[in-house]
PDB file of N, CA and C in Angstrom:
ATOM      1  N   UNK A   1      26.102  64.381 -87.767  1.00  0.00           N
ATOM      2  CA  UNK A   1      24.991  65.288 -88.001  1.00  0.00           C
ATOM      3  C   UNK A   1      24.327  64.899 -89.315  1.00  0.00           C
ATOM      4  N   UNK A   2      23.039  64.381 -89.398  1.00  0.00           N
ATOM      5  CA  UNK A   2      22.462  64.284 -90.413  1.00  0.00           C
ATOM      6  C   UNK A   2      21.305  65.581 -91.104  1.00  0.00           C
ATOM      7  N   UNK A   3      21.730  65.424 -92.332  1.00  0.00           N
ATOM      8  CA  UNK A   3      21.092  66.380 -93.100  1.00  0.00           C
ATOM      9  C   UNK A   3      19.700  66.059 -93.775  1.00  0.00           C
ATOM     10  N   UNK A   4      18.640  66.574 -93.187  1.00  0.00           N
ATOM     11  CA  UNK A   4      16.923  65.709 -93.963  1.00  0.00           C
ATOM     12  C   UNK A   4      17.198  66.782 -95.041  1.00  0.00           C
ATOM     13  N   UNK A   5      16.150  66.159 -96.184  1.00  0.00           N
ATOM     14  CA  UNK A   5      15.567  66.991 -97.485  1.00  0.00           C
ATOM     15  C   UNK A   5      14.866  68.627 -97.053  1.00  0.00           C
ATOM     16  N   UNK A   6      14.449  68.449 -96.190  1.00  0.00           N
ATOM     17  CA  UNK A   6      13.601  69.916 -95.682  1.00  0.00           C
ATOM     18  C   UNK A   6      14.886  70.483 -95.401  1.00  0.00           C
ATOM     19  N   UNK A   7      15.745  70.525 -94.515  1.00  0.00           N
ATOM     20  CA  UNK A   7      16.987  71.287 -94.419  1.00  0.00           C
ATOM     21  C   UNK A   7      17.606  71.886 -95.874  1.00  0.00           C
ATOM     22  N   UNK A   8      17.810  71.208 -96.649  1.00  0.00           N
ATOM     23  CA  UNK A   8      17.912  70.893 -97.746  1.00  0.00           C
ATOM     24  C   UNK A   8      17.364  71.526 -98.907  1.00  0.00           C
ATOM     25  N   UNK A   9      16.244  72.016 -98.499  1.00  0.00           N
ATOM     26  CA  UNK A   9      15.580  72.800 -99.607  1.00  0.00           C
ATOM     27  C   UNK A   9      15.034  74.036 -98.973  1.00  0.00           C
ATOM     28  N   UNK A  10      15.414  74.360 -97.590  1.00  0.00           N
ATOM     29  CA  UNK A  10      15.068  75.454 -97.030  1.00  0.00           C
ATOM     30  C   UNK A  10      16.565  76.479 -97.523  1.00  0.00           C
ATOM     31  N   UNK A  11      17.724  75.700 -97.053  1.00  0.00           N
ATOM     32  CA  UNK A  11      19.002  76.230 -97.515  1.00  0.00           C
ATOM     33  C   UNK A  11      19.260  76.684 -98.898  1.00  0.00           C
ATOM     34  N   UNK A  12      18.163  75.736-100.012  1.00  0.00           N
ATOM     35  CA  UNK A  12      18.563  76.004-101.193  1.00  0.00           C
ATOM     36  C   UNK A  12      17.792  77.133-101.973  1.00  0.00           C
ATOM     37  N   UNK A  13      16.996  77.477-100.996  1.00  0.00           N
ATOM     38  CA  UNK A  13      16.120  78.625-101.081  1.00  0.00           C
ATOM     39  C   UNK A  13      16.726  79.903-100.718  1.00  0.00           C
ATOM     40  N   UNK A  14      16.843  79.386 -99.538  1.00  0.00           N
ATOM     41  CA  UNK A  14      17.933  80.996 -99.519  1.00  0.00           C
ATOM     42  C   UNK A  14      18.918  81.405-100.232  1.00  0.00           C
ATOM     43  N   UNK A  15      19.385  80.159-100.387  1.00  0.00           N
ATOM     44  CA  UNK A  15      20.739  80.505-101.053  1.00  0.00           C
ATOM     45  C   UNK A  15      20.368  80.986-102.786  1.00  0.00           C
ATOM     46  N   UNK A  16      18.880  81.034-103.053  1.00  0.00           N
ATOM     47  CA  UNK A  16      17.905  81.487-104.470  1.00  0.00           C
ATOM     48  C   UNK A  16      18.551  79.896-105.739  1.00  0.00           C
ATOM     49  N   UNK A  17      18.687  78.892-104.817  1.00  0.00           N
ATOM     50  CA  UNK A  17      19.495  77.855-105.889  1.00  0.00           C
ATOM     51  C   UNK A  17      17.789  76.808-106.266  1.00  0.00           C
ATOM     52  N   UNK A  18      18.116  77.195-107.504  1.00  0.00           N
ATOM     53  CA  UNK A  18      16.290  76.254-107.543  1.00  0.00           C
ATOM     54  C   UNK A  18      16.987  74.472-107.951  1.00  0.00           C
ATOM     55  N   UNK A  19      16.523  73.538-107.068  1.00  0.00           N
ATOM     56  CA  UNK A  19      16.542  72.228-106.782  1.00  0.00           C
ATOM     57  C   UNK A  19      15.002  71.581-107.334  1.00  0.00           C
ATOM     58  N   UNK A  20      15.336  70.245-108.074  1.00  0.00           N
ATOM     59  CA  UNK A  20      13.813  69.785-107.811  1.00  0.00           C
ATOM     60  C   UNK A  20      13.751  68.775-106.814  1.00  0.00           C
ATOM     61  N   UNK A  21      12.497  68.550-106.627  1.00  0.00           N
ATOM     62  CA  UNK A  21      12.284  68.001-105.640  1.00  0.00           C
ATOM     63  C   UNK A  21      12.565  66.558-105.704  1.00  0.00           C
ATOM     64  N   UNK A  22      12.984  65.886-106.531  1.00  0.00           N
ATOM     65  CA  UNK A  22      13.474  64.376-106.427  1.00  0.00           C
ATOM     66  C   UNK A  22      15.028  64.648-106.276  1.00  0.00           C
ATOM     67  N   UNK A  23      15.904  65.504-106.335  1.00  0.00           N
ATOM     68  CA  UNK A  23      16.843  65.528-106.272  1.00  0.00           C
ATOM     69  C   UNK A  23      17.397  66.282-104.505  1.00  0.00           C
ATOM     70  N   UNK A  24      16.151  66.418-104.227  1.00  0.00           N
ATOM     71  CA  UNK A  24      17.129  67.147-102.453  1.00  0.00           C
ATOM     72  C   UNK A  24      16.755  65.835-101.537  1.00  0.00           C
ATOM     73  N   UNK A  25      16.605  64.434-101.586  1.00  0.00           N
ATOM     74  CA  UNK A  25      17.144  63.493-100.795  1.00  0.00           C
ATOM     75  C   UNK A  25      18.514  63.076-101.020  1.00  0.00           C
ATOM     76  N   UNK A  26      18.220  62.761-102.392  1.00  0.00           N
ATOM     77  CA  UNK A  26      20.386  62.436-102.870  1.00  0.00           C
ATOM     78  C   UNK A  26      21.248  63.149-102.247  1.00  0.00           C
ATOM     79  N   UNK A  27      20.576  65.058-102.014  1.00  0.00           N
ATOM     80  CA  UNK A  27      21.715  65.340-102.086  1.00  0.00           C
ATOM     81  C   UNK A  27      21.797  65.679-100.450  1.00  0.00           C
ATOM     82  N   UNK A  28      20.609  65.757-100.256  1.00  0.00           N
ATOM     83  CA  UNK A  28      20.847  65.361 -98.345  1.00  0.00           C
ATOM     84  C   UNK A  28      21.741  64.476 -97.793  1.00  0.00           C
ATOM     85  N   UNK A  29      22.076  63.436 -98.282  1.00  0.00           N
ATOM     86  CA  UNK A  29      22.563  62.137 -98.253  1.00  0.00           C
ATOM     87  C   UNK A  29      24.161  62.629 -98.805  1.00  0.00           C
ATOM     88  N   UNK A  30      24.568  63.163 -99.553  1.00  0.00           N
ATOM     89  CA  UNK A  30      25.607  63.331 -99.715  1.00  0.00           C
ATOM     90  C   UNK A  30      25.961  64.594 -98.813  1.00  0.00           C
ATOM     91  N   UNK A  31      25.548  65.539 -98.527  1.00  0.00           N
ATOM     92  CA  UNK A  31      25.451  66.535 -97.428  1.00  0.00           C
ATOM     93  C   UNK A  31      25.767  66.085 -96.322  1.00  0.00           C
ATOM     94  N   UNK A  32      24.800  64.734 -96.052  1.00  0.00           N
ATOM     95  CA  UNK A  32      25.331  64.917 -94.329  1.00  0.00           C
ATOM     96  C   UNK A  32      26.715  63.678 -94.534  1.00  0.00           C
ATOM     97  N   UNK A  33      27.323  62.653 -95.777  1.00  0.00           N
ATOM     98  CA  UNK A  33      28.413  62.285 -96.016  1.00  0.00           C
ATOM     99  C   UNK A  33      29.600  63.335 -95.576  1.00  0.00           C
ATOM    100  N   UNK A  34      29.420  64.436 -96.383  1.00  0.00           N
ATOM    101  CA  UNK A  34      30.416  65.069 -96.102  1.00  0.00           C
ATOM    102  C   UNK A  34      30.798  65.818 -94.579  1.00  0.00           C
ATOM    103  N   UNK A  35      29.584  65.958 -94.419  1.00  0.00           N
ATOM    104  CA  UNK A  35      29.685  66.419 -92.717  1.00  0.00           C
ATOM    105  C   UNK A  35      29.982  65.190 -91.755  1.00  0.00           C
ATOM    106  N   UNK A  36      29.648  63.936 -91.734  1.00  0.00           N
ATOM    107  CA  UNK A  36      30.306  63.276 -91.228  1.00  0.00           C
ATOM    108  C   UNK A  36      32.077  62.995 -91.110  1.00  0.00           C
ATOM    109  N   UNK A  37      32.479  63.165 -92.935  1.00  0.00           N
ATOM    110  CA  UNK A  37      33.741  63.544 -92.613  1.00  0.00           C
ATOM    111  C   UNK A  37      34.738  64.182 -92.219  1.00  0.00           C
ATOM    112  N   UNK A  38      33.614  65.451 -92.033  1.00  0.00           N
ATOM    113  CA  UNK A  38      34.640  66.833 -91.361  1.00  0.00           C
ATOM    114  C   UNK A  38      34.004  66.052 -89.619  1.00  0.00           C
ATOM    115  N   UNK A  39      33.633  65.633 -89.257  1.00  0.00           N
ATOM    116  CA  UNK A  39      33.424  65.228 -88.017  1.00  0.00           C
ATOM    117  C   UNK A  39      34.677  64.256 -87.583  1.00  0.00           C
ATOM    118  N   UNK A  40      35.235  63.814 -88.015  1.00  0.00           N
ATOM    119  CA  UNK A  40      36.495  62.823 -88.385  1.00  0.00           C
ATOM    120  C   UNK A  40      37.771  63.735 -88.179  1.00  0.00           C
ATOM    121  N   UNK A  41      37.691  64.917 -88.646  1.00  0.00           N
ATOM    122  CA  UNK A  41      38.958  65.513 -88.310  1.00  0.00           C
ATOM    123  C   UNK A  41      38.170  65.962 -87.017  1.00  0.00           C
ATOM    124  N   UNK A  42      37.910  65.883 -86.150  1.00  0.00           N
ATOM    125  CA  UNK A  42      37.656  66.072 -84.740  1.00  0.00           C
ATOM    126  C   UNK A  42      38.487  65.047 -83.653  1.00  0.00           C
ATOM    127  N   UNK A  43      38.577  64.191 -84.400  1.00  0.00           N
ATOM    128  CA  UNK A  43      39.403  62.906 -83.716  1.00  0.00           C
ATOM    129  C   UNK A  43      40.719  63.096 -83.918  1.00  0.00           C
ATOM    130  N   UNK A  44      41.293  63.515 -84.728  1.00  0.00           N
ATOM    131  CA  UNK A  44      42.941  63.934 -84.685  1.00  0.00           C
ATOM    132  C   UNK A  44      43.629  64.539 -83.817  1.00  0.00           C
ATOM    133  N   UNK A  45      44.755  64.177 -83.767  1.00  0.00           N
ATOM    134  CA  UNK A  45      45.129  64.562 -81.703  1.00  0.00           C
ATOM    135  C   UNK A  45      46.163  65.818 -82.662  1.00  0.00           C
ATOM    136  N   UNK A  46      45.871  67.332 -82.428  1.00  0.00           N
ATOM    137  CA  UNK A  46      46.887  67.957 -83.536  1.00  0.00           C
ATOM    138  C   UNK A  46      47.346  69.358 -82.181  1.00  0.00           C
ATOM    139  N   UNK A  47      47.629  68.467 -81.096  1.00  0.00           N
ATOM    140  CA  UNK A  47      48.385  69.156 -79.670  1.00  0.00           C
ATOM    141  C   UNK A  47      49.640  69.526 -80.307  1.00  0.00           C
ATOM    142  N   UNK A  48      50.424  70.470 -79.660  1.00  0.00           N
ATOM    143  CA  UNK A  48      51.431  71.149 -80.412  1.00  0.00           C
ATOM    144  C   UNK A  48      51.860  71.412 -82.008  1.00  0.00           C
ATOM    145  N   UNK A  49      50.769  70.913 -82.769  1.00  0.00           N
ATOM    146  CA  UNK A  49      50.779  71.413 -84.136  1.00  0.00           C
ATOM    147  C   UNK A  49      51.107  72.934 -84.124  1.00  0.00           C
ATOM    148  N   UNK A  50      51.475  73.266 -84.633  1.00  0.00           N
ATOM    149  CA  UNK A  50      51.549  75.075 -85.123  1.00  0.00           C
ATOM    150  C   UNK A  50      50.227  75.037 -86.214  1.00  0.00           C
ATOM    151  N   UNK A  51      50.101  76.381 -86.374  1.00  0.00           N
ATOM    152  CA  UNK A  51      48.393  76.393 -87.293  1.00  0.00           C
ATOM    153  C   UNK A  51      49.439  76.815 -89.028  1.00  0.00           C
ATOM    154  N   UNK A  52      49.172  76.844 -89.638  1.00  0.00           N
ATOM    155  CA  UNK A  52      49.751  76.989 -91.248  1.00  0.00           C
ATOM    156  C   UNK A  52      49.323  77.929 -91.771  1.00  0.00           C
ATOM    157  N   UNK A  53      49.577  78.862 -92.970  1.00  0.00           N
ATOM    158  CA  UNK A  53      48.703  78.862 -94.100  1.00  0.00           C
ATOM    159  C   UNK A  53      49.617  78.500 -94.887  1.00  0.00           C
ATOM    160  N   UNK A  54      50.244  77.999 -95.305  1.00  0.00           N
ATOM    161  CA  UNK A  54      50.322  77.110 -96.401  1.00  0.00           C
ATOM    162  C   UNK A  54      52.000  76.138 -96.465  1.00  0.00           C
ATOM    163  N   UNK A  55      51.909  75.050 -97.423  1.00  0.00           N
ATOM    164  CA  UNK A  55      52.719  74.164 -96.859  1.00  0.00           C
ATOM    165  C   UNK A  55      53.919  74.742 -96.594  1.00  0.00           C
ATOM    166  N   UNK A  56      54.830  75.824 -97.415  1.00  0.00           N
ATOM    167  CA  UNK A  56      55.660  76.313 -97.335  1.00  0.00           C
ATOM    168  C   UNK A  56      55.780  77.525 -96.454  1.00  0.00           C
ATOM    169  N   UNK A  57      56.765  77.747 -95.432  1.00  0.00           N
ATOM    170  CA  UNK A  57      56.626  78.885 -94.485  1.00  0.00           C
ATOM    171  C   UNK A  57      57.389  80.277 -95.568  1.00  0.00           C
ATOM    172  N   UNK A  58      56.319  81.043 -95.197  1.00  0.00           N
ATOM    173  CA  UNK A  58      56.399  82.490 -95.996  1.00  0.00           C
ATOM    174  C   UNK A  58      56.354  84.004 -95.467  1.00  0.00           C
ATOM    175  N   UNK A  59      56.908  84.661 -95.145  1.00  0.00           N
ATOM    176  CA  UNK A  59      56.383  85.969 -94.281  1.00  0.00           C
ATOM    177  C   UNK A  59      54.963  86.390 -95.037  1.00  0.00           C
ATOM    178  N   UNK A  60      54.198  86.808 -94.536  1.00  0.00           N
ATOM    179  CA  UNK A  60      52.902  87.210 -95.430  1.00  0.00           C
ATOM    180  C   UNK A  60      53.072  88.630 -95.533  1.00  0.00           C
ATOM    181  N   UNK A  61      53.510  89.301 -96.590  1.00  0.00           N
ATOM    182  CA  UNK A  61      53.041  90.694 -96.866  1.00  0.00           C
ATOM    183  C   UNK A  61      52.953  91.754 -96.767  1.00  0.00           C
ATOM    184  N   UNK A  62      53.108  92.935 -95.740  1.00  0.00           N
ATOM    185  CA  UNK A  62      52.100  93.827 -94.860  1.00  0.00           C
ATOM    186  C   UNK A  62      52.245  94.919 -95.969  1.00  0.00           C
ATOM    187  N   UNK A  63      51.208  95.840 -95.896  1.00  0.00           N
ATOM    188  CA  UNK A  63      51.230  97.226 -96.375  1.00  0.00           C
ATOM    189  C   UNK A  63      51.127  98.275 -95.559  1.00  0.00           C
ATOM    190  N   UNK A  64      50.778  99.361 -95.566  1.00  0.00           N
ATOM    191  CA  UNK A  64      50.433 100.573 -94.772  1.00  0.00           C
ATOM    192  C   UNK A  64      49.234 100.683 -95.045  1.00  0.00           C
ATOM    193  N   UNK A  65      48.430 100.933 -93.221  1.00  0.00           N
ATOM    194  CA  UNK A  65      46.725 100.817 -93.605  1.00  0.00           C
ATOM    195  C   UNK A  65      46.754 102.987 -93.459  1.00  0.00           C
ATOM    196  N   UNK A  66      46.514 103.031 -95.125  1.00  0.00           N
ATOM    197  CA  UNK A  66      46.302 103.773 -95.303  1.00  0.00           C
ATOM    198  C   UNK A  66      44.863 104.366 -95.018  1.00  0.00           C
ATOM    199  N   UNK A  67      44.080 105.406 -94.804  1.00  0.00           N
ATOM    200  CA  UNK A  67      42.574 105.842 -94.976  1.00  0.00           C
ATOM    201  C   UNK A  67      42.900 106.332 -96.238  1.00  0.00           C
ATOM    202  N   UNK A  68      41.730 105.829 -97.213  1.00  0.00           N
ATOM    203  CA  UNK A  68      41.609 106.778 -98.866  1.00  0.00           C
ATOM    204  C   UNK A  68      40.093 107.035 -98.415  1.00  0.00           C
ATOM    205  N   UNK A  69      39.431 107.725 -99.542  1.00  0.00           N
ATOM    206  CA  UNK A  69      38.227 107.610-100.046  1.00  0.00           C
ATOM    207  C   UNK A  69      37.553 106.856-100.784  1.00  0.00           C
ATOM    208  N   UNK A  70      38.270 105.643-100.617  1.00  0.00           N
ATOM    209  CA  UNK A  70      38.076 104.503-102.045  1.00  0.00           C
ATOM    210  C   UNK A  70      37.607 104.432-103.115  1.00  0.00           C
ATOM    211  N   UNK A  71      38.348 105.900-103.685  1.00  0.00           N
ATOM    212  CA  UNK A  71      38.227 106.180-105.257  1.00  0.00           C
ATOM    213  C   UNK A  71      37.117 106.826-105.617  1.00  0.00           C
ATOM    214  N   UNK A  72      36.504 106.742-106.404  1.00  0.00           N
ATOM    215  CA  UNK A  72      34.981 106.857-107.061  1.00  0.00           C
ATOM    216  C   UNK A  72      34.220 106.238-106.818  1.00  0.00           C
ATOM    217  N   UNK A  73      33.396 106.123-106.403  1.00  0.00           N
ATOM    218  CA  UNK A  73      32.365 105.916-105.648  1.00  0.00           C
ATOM    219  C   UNK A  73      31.545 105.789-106.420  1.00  0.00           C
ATOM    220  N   UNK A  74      30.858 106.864-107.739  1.00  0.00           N
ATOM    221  CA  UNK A  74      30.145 106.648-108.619  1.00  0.00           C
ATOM    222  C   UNK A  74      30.447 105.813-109.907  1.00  0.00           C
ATOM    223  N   UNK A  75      31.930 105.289-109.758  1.00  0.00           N
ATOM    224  CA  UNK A  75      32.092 104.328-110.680  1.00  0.00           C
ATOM    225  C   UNK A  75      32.323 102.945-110.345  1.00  0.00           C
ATOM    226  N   UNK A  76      32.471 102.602-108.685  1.00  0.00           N
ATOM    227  CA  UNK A  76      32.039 100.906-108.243  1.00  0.00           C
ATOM    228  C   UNK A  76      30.812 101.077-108.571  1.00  0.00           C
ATOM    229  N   UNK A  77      29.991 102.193-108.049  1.00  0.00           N
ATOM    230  CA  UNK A  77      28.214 102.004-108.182  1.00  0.00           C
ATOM    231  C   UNK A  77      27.653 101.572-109.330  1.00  0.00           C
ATOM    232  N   UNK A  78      28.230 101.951-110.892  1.00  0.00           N
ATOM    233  CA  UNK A  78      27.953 101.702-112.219  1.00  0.00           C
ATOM    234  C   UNK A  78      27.855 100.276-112.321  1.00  0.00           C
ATOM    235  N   UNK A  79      28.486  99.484-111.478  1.00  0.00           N
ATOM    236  CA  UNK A  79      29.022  97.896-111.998  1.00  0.00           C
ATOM    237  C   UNK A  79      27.891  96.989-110.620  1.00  0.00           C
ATOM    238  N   UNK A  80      26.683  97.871-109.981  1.00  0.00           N
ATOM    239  CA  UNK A  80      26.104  97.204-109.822  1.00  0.00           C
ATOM    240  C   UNK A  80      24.304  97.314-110.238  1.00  0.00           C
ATOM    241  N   UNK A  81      24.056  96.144-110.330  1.00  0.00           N
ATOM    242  CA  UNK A  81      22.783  96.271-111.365  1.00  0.00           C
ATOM    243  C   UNK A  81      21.465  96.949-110.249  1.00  0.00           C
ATOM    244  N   UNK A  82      21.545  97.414-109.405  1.00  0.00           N
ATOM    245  CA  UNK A  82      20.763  98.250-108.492  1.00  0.00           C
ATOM    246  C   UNK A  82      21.294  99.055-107.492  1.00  0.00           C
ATOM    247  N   UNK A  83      21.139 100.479-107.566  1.00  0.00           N
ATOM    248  CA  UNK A  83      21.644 100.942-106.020  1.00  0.00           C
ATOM    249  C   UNK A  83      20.020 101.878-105.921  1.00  0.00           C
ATOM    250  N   UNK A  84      20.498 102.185-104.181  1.00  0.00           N
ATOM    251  CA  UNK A  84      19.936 103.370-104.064  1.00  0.00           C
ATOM    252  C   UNK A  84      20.715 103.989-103.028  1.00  0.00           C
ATOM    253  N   UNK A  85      20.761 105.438-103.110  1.00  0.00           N
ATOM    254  CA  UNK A  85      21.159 106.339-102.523  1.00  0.00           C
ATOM    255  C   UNK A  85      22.632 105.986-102.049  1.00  0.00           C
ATOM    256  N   UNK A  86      23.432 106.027-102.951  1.00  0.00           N
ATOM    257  CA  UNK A  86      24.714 105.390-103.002  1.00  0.00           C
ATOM    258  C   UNK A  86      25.141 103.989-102.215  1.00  0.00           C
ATOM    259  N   UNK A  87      24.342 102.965-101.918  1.00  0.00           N
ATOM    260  CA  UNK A  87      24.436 102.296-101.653  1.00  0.00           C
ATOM    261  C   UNK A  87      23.934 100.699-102.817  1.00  0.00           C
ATOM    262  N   UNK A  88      24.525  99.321-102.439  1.00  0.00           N
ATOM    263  CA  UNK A  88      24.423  98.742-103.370  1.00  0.00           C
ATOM    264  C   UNK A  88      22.647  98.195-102.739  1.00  0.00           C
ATOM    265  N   UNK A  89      22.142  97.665-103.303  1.00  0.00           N
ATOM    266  CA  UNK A  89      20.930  96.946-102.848  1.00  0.00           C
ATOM    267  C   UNK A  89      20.868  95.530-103.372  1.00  0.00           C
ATOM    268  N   UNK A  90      20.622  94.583-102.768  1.00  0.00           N
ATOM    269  CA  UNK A  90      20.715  93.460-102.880  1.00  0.00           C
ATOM    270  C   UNK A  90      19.510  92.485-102.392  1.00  0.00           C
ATOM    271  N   UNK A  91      18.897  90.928-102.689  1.00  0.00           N
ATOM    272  CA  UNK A  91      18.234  90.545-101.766  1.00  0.00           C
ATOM    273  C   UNK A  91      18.463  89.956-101.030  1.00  0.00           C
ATOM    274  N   UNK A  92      17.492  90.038-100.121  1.00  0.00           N
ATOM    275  CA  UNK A  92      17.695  89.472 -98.709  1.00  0.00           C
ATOM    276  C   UNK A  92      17.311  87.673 -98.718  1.00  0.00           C
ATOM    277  N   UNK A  93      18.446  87.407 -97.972  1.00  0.00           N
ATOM    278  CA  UNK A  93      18.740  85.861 -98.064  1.00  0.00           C
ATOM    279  C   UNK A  93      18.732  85.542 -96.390  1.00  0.00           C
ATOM    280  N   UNK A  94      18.873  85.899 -95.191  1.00  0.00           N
ATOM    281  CA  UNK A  94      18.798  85.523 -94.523  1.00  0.00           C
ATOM    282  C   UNK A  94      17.398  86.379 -93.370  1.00  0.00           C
ATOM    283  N   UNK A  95      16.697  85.177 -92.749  1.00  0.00           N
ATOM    284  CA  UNK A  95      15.433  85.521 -92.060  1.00  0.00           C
ATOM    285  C   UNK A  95      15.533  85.636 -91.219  1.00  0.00           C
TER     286      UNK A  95
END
């Protein structure tokens, strides 16, 4: 899968990342590098593998799914730089 400069600077827009414009061919080019290499683990024959999370086998954890009220409410809200009507507000990144 190759990655052009327009891909490239449409993504980096959304994502609000300001690029100049001599620099989104390079990095197209290294973009679709790396996607070629995750295309590579497609070829690995990994039939009866077990799936992991991590190298060492570990029981993972559990708790009790408790219902709370998740605390204060008006004090997550303080730690964000806009709400309205108890909600956080944010911009919109995807069209």
């Amino acid at each position: 899968m190759a990655i052009d400069a327009a891909t490239v600077r449409k993504v980096a827009r959304l994502a609000r990342i300001a690029q100049p414009e001599e620099k989104l061919e390079p990095l197209a080019k290294e973009l679709s590098g790396i996607l070629a290499w995750i295309e590579q683990l497609n070829e690995v024959d990994t039939d009866g593998v077990q799936p992991m999370t991590s190298a060492v086998h570990m029981p993972i954890p559990m708790r009790d799914d408790v219902v709370t009220d998740g605390g204060d409410p008006a004090k997550v809200l303080a730690n964000a730089p806009k709400t309205v009507g108890g909600f956080f507000v944010v911009p919109k990144v995807v069209e």
